[in-house]
PDB file of N, CA and C in Angstrom:
ATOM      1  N   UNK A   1     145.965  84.971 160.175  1.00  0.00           N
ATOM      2  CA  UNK A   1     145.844  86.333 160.558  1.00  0.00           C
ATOM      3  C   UNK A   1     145.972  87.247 159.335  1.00  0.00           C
ATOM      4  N   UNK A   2     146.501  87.279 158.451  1.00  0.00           N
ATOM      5  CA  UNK A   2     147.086  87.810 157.687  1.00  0.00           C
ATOM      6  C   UNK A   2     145.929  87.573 156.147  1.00  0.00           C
ATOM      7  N   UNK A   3     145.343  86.884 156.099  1.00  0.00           N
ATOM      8  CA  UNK A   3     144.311  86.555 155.435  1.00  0.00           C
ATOM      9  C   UNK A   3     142.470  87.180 156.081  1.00  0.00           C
ATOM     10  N   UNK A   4     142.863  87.005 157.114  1.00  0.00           N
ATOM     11  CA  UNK A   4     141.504  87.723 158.108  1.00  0.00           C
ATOM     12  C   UNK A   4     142.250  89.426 157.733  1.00  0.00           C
ATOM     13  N   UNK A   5     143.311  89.776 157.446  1.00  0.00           N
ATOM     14  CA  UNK A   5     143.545  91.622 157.593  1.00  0.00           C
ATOM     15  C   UNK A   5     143.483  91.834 156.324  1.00  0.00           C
ATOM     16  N   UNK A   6     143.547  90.508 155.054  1.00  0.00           N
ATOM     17  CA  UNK A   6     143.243  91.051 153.919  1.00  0.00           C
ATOM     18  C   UNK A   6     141.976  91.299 153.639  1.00  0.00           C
ATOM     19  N   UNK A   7     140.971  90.063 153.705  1.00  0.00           N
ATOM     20  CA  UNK A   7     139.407  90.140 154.418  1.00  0.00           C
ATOM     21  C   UNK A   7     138.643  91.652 155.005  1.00  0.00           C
ATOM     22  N   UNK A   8     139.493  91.797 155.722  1.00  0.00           N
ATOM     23  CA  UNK A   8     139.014  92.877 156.931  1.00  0.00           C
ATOM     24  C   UNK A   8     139.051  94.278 155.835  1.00  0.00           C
ATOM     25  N   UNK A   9     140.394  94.669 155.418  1.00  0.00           N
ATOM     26  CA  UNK A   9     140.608  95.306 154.104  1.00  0.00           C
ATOM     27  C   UNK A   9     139.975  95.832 152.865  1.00  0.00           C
ATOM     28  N   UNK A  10     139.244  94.314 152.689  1.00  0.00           N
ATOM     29  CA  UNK A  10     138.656  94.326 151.148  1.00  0.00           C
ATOM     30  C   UNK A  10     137.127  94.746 151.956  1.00  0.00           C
ATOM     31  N   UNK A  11     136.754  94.447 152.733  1.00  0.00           N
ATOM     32  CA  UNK A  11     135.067  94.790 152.827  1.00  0.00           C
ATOM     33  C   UNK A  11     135.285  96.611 153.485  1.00  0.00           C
ATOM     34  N   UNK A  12     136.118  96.776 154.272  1.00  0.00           N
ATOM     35  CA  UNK A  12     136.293  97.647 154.452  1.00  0.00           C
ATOM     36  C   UNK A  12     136.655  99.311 153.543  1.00  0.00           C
ATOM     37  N   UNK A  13     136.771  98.747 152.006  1.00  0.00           N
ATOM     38  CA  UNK A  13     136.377  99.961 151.057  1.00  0.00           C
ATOM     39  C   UNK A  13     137.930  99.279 150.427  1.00  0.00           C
ATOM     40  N   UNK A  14     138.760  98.552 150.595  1.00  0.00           N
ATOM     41  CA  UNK A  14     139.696  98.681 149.451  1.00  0.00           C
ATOM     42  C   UNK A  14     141.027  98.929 150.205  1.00  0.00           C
ATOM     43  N   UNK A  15     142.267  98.547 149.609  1.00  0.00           N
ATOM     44  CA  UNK A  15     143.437  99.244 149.689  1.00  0.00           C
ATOM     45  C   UNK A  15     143.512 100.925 148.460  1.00  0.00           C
ATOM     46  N   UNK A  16     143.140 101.727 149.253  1.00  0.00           N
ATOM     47  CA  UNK A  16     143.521 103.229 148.573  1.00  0.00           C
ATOM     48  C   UNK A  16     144.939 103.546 148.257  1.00  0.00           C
ATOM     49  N   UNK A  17     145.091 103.095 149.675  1.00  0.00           N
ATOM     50  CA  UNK A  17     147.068 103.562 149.465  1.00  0.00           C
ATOM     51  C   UNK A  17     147.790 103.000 148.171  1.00  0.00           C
ATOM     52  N   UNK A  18     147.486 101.524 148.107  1.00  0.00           N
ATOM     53  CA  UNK A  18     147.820 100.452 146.975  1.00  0.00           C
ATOM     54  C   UNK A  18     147.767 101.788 145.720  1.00  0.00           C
ATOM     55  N   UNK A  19     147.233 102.684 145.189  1.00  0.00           N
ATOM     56  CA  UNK A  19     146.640 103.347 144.181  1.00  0.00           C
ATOM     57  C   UNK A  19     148.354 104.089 144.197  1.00  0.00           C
ATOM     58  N   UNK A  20     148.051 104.772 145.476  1.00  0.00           N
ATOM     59  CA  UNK A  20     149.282 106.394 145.183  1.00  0.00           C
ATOM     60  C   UNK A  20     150.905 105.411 145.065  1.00  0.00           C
ATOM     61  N   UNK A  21     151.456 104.013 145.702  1.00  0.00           N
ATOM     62  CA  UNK A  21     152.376 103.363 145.291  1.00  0.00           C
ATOM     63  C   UNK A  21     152.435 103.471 144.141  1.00  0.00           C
ATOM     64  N   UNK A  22     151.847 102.521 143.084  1.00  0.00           N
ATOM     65  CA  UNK A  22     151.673 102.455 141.746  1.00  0.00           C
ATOM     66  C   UNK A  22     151.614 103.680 141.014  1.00  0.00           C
ATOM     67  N   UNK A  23     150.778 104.769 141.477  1.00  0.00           N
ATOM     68  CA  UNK A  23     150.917 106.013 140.751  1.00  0.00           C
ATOM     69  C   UNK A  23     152.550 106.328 141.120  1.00  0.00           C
ATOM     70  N   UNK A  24     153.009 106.457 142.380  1.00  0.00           N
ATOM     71  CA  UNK A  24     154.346 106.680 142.477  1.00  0.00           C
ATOM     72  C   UNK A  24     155.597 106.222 141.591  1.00  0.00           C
ATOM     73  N   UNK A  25     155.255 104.998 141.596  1.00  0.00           N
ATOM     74  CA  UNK A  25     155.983 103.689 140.795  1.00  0.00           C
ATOM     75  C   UNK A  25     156.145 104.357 139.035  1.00  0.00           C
ATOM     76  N   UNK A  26     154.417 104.943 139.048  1.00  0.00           N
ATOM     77  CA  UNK A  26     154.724 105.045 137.296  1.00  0.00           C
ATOM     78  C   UNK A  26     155.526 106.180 136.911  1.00  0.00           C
ATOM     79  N   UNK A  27     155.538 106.988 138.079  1.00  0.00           N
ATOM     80  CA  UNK A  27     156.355 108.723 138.034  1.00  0.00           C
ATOM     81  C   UNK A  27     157.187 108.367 137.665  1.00  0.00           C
ATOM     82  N   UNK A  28     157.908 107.535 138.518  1.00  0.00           N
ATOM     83  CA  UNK A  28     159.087 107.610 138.972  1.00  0.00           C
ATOM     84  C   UNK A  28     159.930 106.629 137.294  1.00  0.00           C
ATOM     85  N   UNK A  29     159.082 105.911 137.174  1.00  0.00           N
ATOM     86  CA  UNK A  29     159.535 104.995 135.342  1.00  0.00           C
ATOM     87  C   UNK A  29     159.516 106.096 134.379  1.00  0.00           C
ATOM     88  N   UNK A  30     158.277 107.102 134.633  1.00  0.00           N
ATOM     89  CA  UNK A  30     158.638 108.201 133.625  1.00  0.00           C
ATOM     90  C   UNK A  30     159.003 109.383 133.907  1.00  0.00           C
ATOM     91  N   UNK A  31     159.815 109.389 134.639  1.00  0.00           N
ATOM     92  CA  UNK A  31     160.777 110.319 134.824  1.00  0.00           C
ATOM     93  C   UNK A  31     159.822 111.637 135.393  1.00  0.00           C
ATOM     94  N   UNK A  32     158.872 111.562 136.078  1.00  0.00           N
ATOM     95  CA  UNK A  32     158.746 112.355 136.256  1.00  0.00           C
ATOM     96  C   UNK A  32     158.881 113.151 137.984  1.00  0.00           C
ATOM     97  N   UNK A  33     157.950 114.206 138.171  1.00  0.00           N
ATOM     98  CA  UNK A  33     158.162 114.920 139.726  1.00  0.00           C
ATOM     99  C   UNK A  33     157.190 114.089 140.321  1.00  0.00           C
ATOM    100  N   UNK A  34     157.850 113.028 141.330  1.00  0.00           N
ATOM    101  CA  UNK A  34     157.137 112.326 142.283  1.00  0.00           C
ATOM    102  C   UNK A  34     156.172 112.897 143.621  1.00  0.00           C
ATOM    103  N   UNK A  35     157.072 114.501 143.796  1.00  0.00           N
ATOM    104  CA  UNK A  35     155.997 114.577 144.717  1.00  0.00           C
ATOM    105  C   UNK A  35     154.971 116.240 143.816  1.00  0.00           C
ATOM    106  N   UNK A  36     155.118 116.420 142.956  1.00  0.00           N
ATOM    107  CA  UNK A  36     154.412 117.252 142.502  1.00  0.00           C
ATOM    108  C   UNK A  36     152.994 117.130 142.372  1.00  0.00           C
ATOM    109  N   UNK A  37     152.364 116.125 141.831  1.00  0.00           N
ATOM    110  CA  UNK A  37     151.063 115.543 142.179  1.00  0.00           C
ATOM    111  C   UNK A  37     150.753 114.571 143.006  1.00  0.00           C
ATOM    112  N   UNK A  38     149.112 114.638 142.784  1.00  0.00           N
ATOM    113  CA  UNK A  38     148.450 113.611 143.633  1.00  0.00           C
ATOM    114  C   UNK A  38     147.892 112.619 142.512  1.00  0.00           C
ATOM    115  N   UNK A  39     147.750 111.835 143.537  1.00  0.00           N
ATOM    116  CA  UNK A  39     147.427 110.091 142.452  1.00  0.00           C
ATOM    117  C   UNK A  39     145.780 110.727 142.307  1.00  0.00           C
ATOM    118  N   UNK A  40     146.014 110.875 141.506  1.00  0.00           N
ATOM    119  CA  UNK A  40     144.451 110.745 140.115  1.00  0.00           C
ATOM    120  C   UNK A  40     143.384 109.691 140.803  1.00  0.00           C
ATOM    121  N   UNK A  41     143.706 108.932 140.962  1.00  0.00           N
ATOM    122  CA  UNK A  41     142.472 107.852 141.600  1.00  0.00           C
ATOM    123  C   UNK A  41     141.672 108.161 143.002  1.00  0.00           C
ATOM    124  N   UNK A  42     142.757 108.191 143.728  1.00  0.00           N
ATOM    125  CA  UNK A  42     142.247 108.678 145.220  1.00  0.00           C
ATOM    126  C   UNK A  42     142.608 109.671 145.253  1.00  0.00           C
ATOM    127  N   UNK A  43     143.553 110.541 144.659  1.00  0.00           N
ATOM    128  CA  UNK A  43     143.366 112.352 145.413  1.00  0.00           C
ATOM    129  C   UNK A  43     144.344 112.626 146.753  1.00  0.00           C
ATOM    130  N   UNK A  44     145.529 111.068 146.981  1.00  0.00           N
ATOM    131  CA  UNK A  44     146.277 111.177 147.647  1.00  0.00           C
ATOM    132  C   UNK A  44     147.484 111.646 147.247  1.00  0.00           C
ATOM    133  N   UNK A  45     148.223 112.277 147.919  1.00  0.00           N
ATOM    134  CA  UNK A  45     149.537 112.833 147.962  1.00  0.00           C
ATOM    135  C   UNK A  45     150.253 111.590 147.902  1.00  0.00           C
ATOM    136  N   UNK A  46     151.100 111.261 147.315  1.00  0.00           N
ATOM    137  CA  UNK A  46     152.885 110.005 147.204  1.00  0.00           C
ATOM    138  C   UNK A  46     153.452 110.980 148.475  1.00  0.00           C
ATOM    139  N   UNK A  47     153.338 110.132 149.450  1.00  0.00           N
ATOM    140  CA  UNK A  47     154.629 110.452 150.919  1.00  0.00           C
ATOM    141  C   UNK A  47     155.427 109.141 151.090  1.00  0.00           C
ATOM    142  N   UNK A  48     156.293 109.046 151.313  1.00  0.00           N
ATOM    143  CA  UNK A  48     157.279 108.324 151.993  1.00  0.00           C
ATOM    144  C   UNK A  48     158.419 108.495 153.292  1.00  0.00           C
ATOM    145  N   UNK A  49     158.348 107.871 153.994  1.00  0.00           N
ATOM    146  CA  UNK A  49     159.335 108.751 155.068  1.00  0.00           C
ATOM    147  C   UNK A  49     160.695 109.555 154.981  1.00  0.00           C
ATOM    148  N   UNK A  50     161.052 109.125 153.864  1.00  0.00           N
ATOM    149  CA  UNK A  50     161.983 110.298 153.479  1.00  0.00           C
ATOM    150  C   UNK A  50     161.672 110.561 151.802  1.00  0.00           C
ATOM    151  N   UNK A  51     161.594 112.105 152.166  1.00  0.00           N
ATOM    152  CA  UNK A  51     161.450 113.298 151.254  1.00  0.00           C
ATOM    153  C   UNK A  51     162.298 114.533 151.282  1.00  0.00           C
ATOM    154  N   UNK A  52     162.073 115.375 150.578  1.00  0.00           N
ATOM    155  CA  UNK A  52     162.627 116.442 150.332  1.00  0.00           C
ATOM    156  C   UNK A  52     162.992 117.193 151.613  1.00  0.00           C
ATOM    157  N   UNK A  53     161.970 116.771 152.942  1.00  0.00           N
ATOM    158  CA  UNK A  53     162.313 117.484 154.149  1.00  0.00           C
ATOM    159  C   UNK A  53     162.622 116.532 155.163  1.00  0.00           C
ATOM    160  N   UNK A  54     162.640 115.693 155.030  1.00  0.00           N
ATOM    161  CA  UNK A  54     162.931 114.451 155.904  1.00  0.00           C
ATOM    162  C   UNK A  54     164.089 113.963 154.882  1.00  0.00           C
ATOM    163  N   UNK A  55     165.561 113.594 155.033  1.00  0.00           N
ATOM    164  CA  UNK A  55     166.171 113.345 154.031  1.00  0.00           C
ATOM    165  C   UNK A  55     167.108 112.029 154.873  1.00  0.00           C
ATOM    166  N   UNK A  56     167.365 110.835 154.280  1.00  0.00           N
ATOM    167  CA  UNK A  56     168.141 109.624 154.377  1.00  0.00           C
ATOM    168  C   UNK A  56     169.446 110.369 154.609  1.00  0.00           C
ATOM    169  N   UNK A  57     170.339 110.338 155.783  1.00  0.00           N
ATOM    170  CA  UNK A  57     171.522 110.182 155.335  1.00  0.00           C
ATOM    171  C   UNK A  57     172.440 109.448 154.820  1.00  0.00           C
ATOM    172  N   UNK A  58     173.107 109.855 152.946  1.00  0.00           N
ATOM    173  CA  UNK A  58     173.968 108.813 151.930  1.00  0.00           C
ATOM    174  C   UNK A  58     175.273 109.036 153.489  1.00  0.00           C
ATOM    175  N   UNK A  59     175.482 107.079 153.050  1.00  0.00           N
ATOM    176  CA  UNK A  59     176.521 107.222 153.998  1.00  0.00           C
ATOM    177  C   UNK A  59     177.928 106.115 153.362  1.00  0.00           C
ATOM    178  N   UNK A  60     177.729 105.691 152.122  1.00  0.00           N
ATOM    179  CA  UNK A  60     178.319 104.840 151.182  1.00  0.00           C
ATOM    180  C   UNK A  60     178.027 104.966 149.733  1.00  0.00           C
ATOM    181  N   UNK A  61     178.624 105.314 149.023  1.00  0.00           N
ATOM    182  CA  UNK A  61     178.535 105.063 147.502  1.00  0.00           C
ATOM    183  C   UNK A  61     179.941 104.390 146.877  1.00  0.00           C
ATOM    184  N   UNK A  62     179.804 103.685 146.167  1.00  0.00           N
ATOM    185  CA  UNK A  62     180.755 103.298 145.392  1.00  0.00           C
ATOM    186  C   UNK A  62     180.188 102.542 143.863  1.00  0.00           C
ATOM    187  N   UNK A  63     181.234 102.170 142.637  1.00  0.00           N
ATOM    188  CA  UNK A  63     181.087 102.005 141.769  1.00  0.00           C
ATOM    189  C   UNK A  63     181.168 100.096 141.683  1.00  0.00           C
ATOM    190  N   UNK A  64     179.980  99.534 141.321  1.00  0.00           N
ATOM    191  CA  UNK A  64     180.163  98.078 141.298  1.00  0.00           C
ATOM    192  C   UNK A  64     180.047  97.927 139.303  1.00  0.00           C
ATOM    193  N   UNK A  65     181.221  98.044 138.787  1.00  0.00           N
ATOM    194  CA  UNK A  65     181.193  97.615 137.254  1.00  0.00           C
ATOM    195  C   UNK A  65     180.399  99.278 136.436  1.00  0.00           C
ATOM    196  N   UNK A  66     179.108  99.134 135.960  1.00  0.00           N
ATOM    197  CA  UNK A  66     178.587  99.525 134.954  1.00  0.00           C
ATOM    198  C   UNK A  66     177.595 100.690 136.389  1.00  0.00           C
ATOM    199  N   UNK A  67     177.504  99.978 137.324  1.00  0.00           N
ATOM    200  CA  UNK A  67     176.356 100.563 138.484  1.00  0.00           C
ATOM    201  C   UNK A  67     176.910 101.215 139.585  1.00  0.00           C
ATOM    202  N   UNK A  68     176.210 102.457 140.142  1.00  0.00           N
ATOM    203  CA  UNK A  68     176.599 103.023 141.514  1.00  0.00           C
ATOM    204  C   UNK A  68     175.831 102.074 142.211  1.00  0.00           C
ATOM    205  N   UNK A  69     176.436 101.702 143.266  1.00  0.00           N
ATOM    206  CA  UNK A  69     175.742 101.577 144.746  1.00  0.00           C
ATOM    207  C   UNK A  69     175.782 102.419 145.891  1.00  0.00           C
ATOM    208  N   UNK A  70     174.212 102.720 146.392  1.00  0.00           N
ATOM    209  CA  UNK A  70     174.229 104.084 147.273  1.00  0.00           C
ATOM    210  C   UNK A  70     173.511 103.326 148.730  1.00  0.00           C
ATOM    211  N   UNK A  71     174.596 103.528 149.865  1.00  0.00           N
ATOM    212  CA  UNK A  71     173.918 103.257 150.763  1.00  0.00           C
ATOM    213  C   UNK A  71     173.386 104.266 151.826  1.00  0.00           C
ATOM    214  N   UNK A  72     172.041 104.371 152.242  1.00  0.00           N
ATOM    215  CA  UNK A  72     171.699 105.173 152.914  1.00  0.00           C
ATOM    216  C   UNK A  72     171.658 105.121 153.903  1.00  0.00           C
ATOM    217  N   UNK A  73     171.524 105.801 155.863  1.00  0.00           N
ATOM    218  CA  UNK A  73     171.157 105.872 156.761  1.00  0.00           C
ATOM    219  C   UNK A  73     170.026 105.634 156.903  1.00  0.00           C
ATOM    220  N   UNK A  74     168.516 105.125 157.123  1.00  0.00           N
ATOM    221  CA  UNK A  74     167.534 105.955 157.044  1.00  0.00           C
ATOM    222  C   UNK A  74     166.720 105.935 158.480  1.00  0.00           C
ATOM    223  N   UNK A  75     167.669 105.604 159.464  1.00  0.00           N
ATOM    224  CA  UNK A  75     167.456 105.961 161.141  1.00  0.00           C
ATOM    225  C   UNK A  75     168.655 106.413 161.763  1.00  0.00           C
ATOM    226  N   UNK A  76     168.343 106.939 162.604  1.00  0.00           N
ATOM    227  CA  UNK A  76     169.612 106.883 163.997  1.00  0.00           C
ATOM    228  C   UNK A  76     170.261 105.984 163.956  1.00  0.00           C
ATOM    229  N   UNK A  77     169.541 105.114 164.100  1.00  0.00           N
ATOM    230  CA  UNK A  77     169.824 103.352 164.877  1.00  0.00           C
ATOM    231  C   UNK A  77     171.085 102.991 164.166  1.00  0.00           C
ATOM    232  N   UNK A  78     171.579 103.718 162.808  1.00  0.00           N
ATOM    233  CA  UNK A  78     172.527 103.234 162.086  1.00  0.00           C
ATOM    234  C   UNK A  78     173.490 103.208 162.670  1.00  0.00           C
ATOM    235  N   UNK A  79     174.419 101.853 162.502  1.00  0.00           N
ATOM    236  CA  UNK A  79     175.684 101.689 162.751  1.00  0.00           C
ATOM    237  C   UNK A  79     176.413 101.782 161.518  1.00  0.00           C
ATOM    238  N   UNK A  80     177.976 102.200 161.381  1.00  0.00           N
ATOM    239  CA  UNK A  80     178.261 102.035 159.504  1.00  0.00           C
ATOM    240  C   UNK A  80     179.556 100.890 159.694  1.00  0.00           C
TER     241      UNK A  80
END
């Protein structure tokens, strides 16, 4: 199945989305504003379900050695 939806995919014009990840991906390595532009290739906006107006609730942070660890909410459904 999963080989027939890659199939189905590729004749069908491409993974586009695949483009604005990677553009996202490179923002985000160079420090830059992730949602300020659109990916150059396709002309799509970087969305993710939580953004600037949709926001994760942090519901854990603590210090492991050298690193924060941040844990987020990112449904209702959360139990803590």
């Amino acid at each position: 199945m999963i080989l027939g939806a890659l199939a189905v995919g590729a004749a069908a014009g491409g993974f586009p989305d695949l483009h604005v990840y990677r553009y996202g991906g490179d923002a985000v390595l160079h420090q830059e504003r992730l949602y300020a532009t659109d990916d150059p290739v396709t002309g799509y906006p970087f969305t993710f379900p939580w953004c600037p107006d949709h926001r994760a609730e942090l519901v854990e942070s603590r210090a492991i050695g050298d690193v924060a660890l941040l844990r987020y909410a990112l449904s209702e459904r959360f139990e803590g």
